[in-house]
C-alpha atoms as a PDB file:
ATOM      1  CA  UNK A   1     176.038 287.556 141.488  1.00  0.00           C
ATOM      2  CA  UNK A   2     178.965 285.400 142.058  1.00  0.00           C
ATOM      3  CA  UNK A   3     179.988 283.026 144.768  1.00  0.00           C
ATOM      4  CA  UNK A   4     183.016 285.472 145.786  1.00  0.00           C
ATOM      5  CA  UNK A   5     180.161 288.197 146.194  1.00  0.00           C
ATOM      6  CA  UNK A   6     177.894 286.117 148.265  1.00  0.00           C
ATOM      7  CA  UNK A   7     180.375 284.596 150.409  1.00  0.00           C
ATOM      8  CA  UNK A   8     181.355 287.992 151.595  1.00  0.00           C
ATOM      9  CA  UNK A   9     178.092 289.062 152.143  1.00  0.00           C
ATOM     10  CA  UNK A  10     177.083 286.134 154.385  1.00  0.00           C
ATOM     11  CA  UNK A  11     180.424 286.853 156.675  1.00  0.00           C
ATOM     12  CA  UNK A  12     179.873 290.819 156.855  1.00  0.00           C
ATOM     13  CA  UNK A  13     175.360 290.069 157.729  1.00  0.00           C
ATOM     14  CA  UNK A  14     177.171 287.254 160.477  1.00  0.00           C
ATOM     15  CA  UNK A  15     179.906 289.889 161.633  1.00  0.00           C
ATOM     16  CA  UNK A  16     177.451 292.482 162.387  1.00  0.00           C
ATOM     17  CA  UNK A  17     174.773 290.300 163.846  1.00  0.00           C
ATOM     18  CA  UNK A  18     177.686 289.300 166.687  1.00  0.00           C
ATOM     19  CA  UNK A  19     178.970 292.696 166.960  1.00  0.00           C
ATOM     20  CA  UNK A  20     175.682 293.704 167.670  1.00  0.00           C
ATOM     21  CA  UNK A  21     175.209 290.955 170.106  1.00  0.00           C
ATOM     22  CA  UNK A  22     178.764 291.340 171.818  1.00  0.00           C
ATOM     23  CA  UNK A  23     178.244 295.221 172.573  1.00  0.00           C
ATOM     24  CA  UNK A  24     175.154 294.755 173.793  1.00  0.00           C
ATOM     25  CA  UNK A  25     176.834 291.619 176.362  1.00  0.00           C
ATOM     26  CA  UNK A  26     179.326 294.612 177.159  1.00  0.00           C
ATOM     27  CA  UNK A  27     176.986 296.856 177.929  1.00  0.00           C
ATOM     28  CA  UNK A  28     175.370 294.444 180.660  1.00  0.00           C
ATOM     29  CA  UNK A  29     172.926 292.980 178.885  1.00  0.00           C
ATOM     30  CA  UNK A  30     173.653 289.531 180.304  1.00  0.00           C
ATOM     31  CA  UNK A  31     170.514 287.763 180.803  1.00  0.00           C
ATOM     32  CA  UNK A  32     171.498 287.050 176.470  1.00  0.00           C
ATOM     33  CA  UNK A  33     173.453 284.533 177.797  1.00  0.00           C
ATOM     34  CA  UNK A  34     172.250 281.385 178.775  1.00  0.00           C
ATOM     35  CA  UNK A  35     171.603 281.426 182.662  1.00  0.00           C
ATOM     36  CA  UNK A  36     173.685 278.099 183.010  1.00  0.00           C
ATOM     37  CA  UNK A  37     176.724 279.552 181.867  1.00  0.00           C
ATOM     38  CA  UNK A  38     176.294 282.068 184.587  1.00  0.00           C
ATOM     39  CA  UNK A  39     175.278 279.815 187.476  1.00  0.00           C
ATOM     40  CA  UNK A  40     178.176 280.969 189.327  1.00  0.00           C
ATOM     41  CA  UNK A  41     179.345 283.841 187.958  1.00  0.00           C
ATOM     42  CA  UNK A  42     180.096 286.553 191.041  1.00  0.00           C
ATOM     43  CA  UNK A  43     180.831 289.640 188.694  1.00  0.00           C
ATOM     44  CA  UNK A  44     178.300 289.725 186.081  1.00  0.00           C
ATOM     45  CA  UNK A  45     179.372 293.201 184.888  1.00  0.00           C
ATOM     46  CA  UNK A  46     182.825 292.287 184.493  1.00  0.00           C
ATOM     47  CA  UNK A  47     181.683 288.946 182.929  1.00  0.00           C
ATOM     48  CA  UNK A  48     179.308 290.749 180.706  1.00  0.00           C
ATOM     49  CA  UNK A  49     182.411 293.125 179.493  1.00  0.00           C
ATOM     50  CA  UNK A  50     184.995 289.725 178.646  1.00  0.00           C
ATOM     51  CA  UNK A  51     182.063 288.014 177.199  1.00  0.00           C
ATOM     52  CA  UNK A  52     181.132 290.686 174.986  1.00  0.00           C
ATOM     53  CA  UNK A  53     185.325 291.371 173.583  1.00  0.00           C
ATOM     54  CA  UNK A  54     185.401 287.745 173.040  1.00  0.00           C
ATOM     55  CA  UNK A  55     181.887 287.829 170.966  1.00  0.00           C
ATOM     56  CA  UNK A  56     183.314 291.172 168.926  1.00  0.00           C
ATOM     57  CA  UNK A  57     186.404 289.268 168.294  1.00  0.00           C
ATOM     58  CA  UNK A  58     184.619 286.227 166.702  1.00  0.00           C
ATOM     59  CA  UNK A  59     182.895 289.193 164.453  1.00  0.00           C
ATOM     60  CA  UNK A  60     185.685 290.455 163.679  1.00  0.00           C
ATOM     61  CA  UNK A  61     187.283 286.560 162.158  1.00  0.00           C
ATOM     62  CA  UNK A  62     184.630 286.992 160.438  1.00  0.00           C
ATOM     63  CA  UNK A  63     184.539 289.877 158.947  1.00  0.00           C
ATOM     64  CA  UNK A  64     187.950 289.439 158.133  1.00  0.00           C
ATOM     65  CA  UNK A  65     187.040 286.246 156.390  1.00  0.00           C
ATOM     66  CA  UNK A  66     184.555 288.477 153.725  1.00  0.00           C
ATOM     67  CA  UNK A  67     186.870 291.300 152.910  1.00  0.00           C
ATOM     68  CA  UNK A  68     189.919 288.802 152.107  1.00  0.00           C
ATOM     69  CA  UNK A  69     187.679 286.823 149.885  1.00  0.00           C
ATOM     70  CA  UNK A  70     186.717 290.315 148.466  1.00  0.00           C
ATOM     71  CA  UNK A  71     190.058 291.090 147.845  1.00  0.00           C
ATOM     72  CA  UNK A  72     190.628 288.286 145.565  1.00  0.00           C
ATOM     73  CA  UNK A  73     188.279 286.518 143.166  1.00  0.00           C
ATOM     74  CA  UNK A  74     189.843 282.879 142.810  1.00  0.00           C
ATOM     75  CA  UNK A  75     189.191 279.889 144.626  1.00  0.00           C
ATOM     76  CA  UNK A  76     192.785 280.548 146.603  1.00  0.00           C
ATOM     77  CA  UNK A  77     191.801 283.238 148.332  1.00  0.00           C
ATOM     78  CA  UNK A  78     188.739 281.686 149.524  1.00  0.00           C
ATOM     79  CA  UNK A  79     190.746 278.861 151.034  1.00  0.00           C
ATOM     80  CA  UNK A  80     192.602 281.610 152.702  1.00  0.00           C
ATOM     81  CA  UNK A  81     189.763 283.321 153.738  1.00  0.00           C
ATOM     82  CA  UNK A  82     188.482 280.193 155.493  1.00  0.00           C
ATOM     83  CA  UNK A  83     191.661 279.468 156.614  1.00  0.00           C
ATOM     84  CA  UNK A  84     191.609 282.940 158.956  1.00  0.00           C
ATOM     85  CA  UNK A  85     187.957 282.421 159.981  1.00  0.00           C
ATOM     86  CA  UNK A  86     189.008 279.132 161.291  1.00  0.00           C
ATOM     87  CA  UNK A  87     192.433 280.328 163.208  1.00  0.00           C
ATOM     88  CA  UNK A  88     190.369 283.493 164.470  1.00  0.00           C
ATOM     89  CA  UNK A  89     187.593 282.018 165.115  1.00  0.00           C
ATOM     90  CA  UNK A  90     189.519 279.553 167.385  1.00  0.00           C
ATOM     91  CA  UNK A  91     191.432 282.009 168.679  1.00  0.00           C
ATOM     92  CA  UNK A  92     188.107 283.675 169.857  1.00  0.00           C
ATOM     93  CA  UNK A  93     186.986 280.230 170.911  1.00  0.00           C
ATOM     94  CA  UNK A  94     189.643 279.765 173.310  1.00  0.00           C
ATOM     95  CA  UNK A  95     189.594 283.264 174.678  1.00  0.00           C
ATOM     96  CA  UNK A  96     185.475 282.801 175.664  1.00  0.00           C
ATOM     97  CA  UNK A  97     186.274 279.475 177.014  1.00  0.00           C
ATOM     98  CA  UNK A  98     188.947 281.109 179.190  1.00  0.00           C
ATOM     99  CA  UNK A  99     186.393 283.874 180.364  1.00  0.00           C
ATOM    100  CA  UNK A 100     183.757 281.172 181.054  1.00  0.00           C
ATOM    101  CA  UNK A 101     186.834 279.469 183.065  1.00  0.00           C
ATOM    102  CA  UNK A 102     187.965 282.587 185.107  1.00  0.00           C
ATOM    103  CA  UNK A 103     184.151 283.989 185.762  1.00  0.00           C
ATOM    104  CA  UNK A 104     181.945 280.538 186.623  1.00  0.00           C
ATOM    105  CA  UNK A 105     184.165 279.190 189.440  1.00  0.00           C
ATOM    106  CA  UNK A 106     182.296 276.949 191.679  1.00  0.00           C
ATOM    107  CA  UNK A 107     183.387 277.988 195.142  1.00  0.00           C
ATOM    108  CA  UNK A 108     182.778 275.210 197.686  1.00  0.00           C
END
């Protein structure tokens, strides 16, 4: 099996092992997140439902990632696979650090 293949699976077993994990965080399964990330979290449904988009977005960089190098069987399109895991994964990054930032306010 080539390295194309295997790449590609690797991304698509990680994709759906988030997915899984952000739909069940949307559905309000939040005690999957680490209770100090919630110590003052108000609204755990609504945190629970951002949490979760962010996590299916991070699935979905990488599932993005394994179809492009799927697409393509050179070492070019794995750099340009990588290179859209990385900016969507970031991109993902950013938007669960802004949920963590608008949902565990410290009110004094």
């Amino acid at each position: 099996m080539s390295s194309y293949i295997m790449f590609s699976i690797v991304m698509l077993a990680t994709s759906i092992l988030l997915c899984i994990l952000g739909i069940m965080i949307f559905c309000g399964k939040t005690n999957l997140i680490h209770d100090y990330h919630q110590t003052w979290v108000k609204d755990k449904k609504a945190y629970g439902k951002a949490f979760g988009r962010g996590l299916c977005g991070m699935s979905f960089s990488f599932l993005a990632s394994g179809v492009i190098s799927l697409v393509g069987h050179s070492d070019e399109f794995i750099y340009l696979s990588l290179c859209v895991l990385l900016i969507l994964f970031l991109i993902s990054g950013l938007f669960l650090i802004r949920v963590q930032a608008n949902y565990n306010k410290r009110e004094v």
